[in-house]
C-alpha atoms as a PDB file:
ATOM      1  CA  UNK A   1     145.773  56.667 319.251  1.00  0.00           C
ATOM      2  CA  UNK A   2     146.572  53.408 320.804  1.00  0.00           C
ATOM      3  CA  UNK A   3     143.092  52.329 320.874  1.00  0.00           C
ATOM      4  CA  UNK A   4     142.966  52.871 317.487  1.00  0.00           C
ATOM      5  CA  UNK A   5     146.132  51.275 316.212  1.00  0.00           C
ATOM      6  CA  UNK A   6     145.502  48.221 318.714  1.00  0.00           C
ATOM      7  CA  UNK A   7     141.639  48.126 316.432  1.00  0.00           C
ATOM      8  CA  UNK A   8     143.688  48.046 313.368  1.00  0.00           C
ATOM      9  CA  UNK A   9     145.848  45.179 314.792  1.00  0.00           C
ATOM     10  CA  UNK A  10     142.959  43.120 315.488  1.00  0.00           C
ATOM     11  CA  UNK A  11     141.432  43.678 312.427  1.00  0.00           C
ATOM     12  CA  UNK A  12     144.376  42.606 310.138  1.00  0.00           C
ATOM     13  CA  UNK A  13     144.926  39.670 312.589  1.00  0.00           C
ATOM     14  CA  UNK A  14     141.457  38.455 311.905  1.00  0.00           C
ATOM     15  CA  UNK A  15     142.147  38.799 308.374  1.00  0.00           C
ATOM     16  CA  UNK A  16     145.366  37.093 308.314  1.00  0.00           C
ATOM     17  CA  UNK A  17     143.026  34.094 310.110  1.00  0.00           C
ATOM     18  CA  UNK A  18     140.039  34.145 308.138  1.00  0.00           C
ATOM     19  CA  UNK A  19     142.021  34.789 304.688  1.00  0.00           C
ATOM     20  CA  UNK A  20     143.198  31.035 304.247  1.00  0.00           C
ATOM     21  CA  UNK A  21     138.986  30.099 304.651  1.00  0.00           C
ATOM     22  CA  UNK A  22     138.565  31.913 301.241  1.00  0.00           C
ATOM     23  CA  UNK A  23     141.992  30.950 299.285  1.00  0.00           C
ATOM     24  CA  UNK A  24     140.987  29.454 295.935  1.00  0.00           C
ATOM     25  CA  UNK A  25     141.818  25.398 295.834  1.00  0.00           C
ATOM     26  CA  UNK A  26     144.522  25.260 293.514  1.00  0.00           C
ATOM     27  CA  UNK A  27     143.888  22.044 291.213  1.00  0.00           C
ATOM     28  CA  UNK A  28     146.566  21.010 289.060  1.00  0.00           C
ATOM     29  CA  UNK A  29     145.575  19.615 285.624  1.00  0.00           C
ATOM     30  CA  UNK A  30     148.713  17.253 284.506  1.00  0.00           C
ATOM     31  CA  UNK A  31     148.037  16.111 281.105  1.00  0.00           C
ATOM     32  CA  UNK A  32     150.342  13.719 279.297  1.00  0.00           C
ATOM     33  CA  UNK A  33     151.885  16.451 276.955  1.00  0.00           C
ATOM     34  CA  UNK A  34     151.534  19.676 276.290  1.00  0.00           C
ATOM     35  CA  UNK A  35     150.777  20.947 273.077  1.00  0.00           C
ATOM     36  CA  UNK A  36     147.961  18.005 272.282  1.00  0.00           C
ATOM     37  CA  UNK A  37     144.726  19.779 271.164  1.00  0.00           C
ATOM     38  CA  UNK A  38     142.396  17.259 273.335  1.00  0.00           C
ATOM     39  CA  UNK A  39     144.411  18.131 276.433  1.00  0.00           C
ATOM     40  CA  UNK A  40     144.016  21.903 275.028  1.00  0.00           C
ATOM     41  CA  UNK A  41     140.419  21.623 274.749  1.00  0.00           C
ATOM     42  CA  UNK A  42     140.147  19.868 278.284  1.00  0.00           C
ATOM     43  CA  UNK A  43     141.924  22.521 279.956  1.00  0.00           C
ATOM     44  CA  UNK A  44     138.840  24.637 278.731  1.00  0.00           C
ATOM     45  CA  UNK A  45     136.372  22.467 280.246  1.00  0.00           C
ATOM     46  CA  UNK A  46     138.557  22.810 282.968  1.00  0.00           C
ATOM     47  CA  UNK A  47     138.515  26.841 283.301  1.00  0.00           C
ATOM     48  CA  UNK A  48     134.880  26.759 283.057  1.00  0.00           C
ATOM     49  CA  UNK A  49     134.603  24.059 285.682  1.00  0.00           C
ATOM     50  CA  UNK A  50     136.789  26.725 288.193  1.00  0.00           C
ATOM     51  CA  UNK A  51     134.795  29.481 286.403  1.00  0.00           C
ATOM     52  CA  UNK A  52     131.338  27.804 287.886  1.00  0.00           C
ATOM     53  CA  UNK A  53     133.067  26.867 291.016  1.00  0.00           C
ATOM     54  CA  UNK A  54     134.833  30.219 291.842  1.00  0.00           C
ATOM     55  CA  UNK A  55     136.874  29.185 295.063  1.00  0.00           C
ATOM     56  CA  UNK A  56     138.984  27.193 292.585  1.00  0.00           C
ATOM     57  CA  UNK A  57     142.312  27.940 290.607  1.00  0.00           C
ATOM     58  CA  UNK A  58     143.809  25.758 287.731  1.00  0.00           C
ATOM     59  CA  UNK A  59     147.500  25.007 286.931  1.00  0.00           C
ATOM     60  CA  UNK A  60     147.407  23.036 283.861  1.00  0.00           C
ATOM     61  CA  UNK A  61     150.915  21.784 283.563  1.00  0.00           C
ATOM     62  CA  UNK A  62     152.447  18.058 281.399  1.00  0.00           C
ATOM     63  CA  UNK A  63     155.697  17.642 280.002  1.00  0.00           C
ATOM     64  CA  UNK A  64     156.914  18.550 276.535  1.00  0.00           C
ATOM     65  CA  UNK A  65     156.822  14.371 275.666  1.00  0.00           C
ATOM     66  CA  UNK A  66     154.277  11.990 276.565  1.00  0.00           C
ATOM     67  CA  UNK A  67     156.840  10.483 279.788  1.00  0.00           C
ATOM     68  CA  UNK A  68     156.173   9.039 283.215  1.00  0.00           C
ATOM     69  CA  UNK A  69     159.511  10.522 283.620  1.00  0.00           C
ATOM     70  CA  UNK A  70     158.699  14.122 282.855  1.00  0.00           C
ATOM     71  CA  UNK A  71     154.837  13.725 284.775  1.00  0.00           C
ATOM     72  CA  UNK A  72     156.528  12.289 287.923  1.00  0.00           C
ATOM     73  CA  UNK A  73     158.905  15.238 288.098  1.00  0.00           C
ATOM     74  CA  UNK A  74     155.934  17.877 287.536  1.00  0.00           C
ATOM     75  CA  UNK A  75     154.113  15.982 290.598  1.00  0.00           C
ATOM     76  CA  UNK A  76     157.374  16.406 292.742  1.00  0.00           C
ATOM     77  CA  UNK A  77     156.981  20.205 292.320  1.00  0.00           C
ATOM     78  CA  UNK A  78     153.134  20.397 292.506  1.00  0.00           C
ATOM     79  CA  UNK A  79     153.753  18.161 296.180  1.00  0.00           C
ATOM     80  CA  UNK A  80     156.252  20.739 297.019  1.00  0.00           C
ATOM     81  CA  UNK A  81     153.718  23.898 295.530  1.00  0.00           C
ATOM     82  CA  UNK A  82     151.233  21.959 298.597  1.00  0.00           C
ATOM     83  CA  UNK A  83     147.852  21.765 295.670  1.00  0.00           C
ATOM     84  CA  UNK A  84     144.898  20.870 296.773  1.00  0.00           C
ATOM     85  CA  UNK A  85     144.269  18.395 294.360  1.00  0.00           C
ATOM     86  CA  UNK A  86     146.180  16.631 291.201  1.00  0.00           C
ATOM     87  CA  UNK A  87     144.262  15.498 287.832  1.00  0.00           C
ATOM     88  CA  UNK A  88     146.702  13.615 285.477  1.00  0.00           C
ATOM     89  CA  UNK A  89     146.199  11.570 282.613  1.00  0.00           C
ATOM     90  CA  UNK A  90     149.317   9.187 283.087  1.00  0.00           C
ATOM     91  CA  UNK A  91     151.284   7.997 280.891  1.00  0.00           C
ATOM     92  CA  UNK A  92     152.271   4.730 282.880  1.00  0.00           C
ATOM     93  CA  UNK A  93     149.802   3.325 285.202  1.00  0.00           C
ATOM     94  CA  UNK A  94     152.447   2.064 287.055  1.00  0.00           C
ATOM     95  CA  UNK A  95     155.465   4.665 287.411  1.00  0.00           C
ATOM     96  CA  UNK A  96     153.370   7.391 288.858  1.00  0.00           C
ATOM     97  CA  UNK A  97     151.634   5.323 291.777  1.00  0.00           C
ATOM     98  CA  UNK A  98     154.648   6.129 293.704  1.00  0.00           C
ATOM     99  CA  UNK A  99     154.753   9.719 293.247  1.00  0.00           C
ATOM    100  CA  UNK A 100     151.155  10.204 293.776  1.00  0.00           C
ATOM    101  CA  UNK A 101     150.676   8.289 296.541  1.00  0.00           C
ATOM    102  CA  UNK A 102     153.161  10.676 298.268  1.00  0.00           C
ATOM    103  CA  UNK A 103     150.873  13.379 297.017  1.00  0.00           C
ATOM    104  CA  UNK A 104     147.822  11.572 299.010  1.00  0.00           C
ATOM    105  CA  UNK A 105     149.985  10.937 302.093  1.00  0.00           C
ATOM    106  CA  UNK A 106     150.449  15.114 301.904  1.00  0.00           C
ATOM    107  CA  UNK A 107     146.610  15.151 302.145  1.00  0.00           C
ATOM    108  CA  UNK A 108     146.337  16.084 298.250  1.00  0.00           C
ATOM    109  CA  UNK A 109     143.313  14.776 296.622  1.00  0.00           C
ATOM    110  CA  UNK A 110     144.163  12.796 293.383  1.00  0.00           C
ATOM    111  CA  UNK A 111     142.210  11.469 290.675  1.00  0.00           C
ATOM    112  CA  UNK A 112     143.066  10.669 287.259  1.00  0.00           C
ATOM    113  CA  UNK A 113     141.329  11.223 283.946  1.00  0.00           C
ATOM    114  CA  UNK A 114     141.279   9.360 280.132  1.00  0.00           C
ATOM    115  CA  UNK A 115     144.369   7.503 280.875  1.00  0.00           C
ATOM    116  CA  UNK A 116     143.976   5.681 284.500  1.00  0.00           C
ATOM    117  CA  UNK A 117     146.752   5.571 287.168  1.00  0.00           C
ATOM    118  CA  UNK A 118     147.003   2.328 289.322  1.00  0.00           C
ATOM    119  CA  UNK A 119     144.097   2.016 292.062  1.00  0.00           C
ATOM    120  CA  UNK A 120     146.638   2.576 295.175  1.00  0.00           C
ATOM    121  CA  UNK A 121     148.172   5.662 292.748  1.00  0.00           C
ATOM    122  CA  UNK A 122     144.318   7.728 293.192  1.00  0.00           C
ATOM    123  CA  UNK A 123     141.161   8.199 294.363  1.00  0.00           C
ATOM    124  CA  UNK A 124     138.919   7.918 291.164  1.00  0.00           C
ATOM    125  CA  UNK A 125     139.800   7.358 288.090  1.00  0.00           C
ATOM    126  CA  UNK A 126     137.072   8.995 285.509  1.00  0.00           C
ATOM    127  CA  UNK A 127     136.650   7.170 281.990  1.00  0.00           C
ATOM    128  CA  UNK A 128     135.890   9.392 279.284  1.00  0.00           C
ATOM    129  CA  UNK A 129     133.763   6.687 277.979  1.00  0.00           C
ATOM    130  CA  UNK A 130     132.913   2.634 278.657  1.00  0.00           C
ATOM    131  CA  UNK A 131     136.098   0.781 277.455  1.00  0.00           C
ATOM    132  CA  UNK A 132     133.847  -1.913 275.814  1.00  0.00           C
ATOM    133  CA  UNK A 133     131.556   0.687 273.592  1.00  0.00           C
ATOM    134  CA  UNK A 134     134.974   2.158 272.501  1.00  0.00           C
ATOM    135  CA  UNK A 135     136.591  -0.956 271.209  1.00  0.00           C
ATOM    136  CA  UNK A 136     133.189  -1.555 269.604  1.00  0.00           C
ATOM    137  CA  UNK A 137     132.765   1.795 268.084  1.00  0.00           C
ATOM    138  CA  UNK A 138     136.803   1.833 266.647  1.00  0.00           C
ATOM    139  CA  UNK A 139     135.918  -1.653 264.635  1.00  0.00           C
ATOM    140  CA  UNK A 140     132.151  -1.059 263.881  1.00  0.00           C
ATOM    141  CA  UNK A 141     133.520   2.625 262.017  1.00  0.00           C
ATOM    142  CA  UNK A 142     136.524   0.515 260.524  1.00  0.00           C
ATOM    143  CA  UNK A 143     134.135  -1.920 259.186  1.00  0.00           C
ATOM    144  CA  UNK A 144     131.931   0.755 257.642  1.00  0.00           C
ATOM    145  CA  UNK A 145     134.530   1.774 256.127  1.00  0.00           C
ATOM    146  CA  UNK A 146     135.994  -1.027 254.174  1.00  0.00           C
ATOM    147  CA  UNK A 147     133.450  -3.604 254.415  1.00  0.00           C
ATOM    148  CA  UNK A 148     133.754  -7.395 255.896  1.00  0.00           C
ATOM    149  CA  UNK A 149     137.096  -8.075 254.978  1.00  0.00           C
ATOM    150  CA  UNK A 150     140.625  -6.718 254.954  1.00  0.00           C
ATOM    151  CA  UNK A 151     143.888  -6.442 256.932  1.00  0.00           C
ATOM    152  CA  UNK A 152     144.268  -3.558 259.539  1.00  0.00           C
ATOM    153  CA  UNK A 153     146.814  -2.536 262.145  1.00  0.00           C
ATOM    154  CA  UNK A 154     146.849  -0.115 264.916  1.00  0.00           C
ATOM    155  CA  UNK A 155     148.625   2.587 265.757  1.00  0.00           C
ATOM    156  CA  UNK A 156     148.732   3.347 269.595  1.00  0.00           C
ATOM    157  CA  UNK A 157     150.144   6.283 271.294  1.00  0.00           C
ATOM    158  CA  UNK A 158     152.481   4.318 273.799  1.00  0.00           C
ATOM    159  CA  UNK A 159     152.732   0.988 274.570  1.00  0.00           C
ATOM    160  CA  UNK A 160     152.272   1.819 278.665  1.00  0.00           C
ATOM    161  CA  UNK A 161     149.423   4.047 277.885  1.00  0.00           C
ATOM    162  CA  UNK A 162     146.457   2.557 280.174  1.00  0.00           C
ATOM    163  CA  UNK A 163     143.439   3.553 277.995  1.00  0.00           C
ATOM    164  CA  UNK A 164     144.570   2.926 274.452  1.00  0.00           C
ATOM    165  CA  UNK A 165     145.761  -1.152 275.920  1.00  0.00           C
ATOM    166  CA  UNK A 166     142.477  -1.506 277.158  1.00  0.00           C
ATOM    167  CA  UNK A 167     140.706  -0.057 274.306  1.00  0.00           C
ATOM    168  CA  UNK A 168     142.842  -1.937 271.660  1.00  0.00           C
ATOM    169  CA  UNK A 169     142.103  -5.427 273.984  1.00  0.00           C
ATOM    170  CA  UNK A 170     138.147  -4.287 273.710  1.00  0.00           C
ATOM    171  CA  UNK A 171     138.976  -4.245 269.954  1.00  0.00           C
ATOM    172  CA  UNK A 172     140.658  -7.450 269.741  1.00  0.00           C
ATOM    173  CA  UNK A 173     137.012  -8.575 271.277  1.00  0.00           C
ATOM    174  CA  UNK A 174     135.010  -7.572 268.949  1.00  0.00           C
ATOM    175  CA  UNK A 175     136.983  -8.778 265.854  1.00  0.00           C
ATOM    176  CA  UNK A 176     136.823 -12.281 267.302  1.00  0.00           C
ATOM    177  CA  UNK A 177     132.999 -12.131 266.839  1.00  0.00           C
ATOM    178  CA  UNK A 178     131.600 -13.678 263.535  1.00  0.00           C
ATOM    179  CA  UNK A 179     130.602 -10.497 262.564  1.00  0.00           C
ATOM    180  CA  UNK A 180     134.146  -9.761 261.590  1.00  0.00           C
ATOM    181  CA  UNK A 181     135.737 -12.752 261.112  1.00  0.00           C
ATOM    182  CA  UNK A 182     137.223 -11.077 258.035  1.00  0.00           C
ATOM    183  CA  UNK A 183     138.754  -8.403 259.303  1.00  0.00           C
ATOM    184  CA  UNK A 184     142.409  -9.284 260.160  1.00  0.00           C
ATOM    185  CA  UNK A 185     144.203  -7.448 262.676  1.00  0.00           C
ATOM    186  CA  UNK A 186     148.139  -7.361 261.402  1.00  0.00           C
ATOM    187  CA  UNK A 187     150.206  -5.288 263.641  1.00  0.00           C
ATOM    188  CA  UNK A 188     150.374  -2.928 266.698  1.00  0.00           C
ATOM    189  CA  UNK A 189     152.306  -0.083 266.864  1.00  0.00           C
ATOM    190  CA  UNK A 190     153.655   2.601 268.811  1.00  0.00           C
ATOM    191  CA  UNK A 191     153.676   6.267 267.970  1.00  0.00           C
ATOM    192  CA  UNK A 192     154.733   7.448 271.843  1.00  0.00           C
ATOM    193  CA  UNK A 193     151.777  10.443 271.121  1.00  0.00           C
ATOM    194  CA  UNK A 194     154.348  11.953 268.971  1.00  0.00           C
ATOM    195  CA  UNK A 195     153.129  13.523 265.543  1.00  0.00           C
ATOM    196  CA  UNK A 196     156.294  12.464 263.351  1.00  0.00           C
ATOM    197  CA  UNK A 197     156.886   8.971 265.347  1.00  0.00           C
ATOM    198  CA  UNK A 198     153.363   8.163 264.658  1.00  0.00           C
ATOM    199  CA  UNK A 199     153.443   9.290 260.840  1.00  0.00           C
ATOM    200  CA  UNK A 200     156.632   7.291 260.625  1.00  0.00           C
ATOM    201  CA  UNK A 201     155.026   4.161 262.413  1.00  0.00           C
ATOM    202  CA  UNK A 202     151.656   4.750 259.731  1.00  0.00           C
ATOM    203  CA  UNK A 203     154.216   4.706 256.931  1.00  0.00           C
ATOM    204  CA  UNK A 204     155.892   1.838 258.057  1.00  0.00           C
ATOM    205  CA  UNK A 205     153.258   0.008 257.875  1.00  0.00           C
ATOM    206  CA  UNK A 206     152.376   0.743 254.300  1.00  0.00           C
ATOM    207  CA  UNK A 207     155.781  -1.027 253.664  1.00  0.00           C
ATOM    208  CA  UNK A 208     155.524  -4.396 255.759  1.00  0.00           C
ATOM    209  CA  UNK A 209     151.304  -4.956 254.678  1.00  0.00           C
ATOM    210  CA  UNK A 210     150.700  -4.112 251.272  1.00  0.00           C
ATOM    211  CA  UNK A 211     147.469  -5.561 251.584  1.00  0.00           C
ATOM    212  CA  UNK A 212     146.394  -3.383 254.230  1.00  0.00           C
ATOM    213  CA  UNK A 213     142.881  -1.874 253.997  1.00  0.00           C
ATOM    214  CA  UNK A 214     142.821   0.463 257.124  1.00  0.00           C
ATOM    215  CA  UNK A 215     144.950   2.079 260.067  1.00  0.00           C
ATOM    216  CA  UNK A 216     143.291   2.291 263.349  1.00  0.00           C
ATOM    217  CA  UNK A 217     144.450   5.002 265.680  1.00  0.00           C
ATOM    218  CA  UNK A 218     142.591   5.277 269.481  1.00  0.00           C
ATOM    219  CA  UNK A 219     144.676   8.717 270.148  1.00  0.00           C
ATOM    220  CA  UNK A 220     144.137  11.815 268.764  1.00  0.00           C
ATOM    221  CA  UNK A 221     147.828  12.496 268.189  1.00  0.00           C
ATOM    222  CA  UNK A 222     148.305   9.108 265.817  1.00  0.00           C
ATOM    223  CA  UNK A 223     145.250   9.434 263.777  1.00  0.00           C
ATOM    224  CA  UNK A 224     145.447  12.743 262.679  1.00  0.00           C
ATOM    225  CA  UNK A 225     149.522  11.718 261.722  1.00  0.00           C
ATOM    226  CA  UNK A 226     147.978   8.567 259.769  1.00  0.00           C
ATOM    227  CA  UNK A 227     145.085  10.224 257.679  1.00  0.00           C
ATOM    228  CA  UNK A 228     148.122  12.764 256.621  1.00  0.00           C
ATOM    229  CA  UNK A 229     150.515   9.864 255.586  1.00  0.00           C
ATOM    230  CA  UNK A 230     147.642   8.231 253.837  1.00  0.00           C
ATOM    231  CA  UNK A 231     147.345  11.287 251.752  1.00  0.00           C
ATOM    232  CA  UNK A 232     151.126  12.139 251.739  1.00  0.00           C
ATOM    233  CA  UNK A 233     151.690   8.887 249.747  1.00  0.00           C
ATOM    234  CA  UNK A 234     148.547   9.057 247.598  1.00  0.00           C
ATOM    235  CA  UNK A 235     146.884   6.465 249.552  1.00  0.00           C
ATOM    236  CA  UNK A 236     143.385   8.047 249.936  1.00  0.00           C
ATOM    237  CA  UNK A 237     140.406   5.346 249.038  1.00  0.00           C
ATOM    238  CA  UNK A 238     143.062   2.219 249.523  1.00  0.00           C
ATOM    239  CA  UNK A 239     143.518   2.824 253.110  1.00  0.00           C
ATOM    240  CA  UNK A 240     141.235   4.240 255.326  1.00  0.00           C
ATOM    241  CA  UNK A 241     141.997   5.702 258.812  1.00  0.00           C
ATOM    242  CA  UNK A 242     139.538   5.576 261.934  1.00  0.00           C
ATOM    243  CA  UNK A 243     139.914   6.113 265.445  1.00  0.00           C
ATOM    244  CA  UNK A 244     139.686   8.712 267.891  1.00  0.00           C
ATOM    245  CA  UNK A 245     140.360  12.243 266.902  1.00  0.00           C
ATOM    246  CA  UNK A 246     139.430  15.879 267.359  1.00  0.00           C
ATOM    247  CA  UNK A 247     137.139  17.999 264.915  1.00  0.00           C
ATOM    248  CA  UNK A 248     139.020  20.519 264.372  1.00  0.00           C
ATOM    249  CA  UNK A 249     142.121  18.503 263.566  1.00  0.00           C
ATOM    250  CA  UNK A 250     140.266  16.054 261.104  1.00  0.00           C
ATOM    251  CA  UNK A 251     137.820  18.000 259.216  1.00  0.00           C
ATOM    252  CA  UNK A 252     139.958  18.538 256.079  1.00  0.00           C
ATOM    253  CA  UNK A 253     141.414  14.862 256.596  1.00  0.00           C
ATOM    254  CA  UNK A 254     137.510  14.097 256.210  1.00  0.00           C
ATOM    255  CA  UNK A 255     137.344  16.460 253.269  1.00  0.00           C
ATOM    256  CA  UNK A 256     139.981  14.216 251.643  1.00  0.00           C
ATOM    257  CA  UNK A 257     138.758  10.826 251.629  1.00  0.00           C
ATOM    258  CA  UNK A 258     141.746   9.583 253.742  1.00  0.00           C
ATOM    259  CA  UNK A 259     138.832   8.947 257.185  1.00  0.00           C
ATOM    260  CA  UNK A 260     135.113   8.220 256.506  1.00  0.00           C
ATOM    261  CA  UNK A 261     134.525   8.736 259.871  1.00  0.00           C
ATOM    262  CA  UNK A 262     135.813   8.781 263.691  1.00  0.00           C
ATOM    263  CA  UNK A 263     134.732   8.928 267.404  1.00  0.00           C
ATOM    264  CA  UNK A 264     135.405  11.061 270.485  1.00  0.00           C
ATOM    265  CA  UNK A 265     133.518  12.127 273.761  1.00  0.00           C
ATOM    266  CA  UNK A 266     133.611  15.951 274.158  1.00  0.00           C
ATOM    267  CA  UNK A 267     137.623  16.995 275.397  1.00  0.00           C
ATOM    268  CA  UNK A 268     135.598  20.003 277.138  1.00  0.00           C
ATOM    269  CA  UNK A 269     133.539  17.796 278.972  1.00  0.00           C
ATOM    270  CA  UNK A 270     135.760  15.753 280.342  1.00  0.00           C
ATOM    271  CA  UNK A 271     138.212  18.227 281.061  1.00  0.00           C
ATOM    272  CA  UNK A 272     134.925  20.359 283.287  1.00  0.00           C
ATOM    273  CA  UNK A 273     133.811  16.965 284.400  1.00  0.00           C
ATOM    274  CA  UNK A 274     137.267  15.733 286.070  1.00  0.00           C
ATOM    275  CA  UNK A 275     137.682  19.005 288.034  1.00  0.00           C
ATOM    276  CA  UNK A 276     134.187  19.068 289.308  1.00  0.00           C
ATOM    277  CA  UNK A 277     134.834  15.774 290.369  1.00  0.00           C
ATOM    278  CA  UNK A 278     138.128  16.961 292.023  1.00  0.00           C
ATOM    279  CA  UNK A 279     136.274  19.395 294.250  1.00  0.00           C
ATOM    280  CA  UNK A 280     133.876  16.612 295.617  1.00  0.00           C
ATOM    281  CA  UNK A 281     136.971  15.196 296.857  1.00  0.00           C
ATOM    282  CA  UNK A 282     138.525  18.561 298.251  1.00  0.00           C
ATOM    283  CA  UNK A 283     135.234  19.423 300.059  1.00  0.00           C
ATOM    284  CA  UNK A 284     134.699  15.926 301.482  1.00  0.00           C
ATOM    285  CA  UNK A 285     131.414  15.352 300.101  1.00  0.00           C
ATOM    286  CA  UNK A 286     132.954  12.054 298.481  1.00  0.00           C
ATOM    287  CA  UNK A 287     135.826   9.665 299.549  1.00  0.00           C
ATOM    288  CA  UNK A 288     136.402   7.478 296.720  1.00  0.00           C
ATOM    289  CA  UNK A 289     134.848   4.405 298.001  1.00  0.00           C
ATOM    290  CA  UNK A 290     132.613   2.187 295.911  1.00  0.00           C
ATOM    291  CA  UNK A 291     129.085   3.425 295.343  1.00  0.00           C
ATOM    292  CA  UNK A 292     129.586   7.003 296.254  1.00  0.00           C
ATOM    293  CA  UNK A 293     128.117   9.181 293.378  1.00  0.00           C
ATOM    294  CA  UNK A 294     130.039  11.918 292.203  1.00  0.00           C
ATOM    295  CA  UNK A 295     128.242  15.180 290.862  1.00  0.00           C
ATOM    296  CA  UNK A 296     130.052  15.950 287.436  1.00  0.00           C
ATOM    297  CA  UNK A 297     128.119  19.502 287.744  1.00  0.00           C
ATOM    298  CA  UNK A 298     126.350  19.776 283.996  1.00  0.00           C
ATOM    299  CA  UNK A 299     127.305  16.712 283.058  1.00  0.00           C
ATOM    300  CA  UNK A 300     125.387  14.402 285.639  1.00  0.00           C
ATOM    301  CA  UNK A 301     126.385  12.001 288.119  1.00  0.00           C
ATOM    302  CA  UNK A 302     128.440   9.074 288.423  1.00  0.00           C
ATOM    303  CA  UNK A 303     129.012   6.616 290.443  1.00  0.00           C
ATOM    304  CA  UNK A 304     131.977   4.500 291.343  1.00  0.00           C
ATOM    305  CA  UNK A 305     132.506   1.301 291.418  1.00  0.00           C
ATOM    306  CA  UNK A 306     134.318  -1.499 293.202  1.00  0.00           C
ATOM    307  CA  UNK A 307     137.978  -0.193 291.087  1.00  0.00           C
ATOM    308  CA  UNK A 308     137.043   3.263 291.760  1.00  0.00           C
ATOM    309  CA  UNK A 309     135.786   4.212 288.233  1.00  0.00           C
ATOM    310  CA  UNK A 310     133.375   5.563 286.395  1.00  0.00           C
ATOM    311  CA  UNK A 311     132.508   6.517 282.733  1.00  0.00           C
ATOM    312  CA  UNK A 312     131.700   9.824 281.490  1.00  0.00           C
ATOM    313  CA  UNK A 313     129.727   9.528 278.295  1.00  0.00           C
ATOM    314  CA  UNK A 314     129.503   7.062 275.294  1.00  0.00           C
ATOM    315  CA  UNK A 315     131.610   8.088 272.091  1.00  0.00           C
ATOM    316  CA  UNK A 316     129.907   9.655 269.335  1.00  0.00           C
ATOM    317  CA  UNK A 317     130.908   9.692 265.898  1.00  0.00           C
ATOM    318  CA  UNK A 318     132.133  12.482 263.185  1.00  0.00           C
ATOM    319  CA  UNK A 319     131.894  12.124 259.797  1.00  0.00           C
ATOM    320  CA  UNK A 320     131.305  14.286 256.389  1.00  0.00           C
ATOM    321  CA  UNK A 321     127.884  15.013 257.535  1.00  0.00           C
ATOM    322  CA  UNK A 322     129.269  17.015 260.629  1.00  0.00           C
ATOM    323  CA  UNK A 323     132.345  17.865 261.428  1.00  0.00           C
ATOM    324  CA  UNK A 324     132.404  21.139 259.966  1.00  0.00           C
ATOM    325  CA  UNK A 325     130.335  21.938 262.621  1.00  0.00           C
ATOM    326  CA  UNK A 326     132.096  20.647 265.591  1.00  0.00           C
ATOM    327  CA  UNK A 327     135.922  21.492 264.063  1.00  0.00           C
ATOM    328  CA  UNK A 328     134.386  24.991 265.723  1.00  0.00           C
ATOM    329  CA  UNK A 329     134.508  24.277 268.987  1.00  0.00           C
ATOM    330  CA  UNK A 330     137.218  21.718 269.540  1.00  0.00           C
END
């Protein structure tokens, strides 16, 4: 008998040892709000990233409004919940360095996705796209659809939010070229990612520039708000709203008139890509230093460069033609 129960000691002993060799890496997905459709569709790129993986488990966690405040107390608690790695989209570049650089000292992996963090904040930051292609694509698809000349403005998500600044400085590149030395940029404003700030920003706009031909919105949150003020005040074929938007949440805005067309990489994607990239980091195949090349599993490879970057893919556009098609899968 004591034979026997000392077997059954050393059995669950080497079990209690071996056990924490098999526990799934929990990755937490921070995104900069919940109930944002991109971030939605992300986190399902992100499921069947840990699907493909199978050691890995996702918390996909933001605040209810797009803060640094709100991220920076979710990271406190996901330090303290001792992840193995933290994927945020910030919403200041700047405010969650601190924070996450904590995380790091902890031995947590961190990268950060669509919106960047600042270099000391991460590891890698993964683009969704090349920041020069985008501004290029948001003023080639506003000039397609009202021609050489007019006034335009842009509505932003906020005014700390790392990818939409860069994007909207690529833009201001662009119109400088002769190519559209007619298109004058008005205004930029701030709809803080929120649906009624950002209609209330579009509508504002109507107000101060009569004259203006079309509304610009690089976040999925603001353009969707604009192409619905743009119909709400029977606006459709005067001003035209472009930017970056989902499928699903622009097809009848499409349908309307109020958008001829729009860009976005795939949410999925990036959401798969940035936690496949995670787990390079978590299993020590890459470090973060310049040149490594991160496997982005069915997506490719990438490789980073001096800032720690990469891009994922180049935008593509959606128009009448089809985005009945891809309003069914994001």
């Amino acid at each position: 008998m004591k034979k026997q129960l000392k077997t059954l000691l050393t059995i669950a002993l080497s079990a209690a040892l071996v056990s924490p060799a098999f526990a799934a890496d929990k990755i937490a997905l921070v995104v900069k709000s919940l109930g944002n459709g991109f971030f939605d569709a992300a986190n399902q790129g992100a499921q069947e990233a840990a699907k493909e993986l199978k050691n890995v488990e996702i918390i996909y966690t933001g605040p209810a409004k797009a803060t640094a405040e709100g991220q920076i107390e979710i990271v406190n608690s996901l330090i303290a919940q001792k992840v193995s790695a933290i994927v945020i989209s910030a919403n200041d570049p700047d405010a969650l360095a601190p924070v996450l650089k904590r995380a790091m000292d902890r031995g947590i992996k961190v990268i950060s996705f669509d919106s960047g963090v600042r270099k000391d904040g991460r590891l890698m930051h993964l683009n969704p796209s090349s920041n020069p292609l985008i501004g290029e694509k948001l003023v080639k698809m506003t000039a397609d659809a009202i021609g050489a000349t007019g006034e335009v403005a842009v509505l932003s998500a906020t005014a700390q939010a790392t990818n939409q600044n860069i994007w909207i400085e690529e833009a201001k590149k662009v119109l400088a070229q002769p190519a559209y030395k007619g298109l004058k940029l008005v205004s930029v404003v701030y709809g803080d990612d929120q649906t009624d700030k950002s209609y209330r920003e579009a509508q504002g706009l109507f107000k101060s520039y009569p004259n203006l031909k079309a509304i610009i919105a690089p976040t999925t949150v603001g353009v969707a708000a604009a192409a619905k003020a743009v119909q709400d005040e029977k606006k459709v074929g005067a001003i035209f709203v472009t930017g970056l938007g989902l499928p699903s949440e622009m097809a009848g805005h499409v349908k309307s008139g109020a958008v001829k067309s729009f860009a976005i990489w795939n949410p999925i994607d990036l959401g798969y890509s940035s936690i496949m990239a995670a787990s390079q980091f978590i299993s020590g195949k890459v470090t973060g230093k310049a040149g490594d090349k991160v496997s982005l599993g069915r997506v490719g490879t990438v490789t980073l460069d001096a800032n720690g970057e990469a891009a994922m893919a180049e935008p593509f556009t959606y128009d009448a033609s089809n985005v009945e098609k891809f309003a069914k899968f994001f």
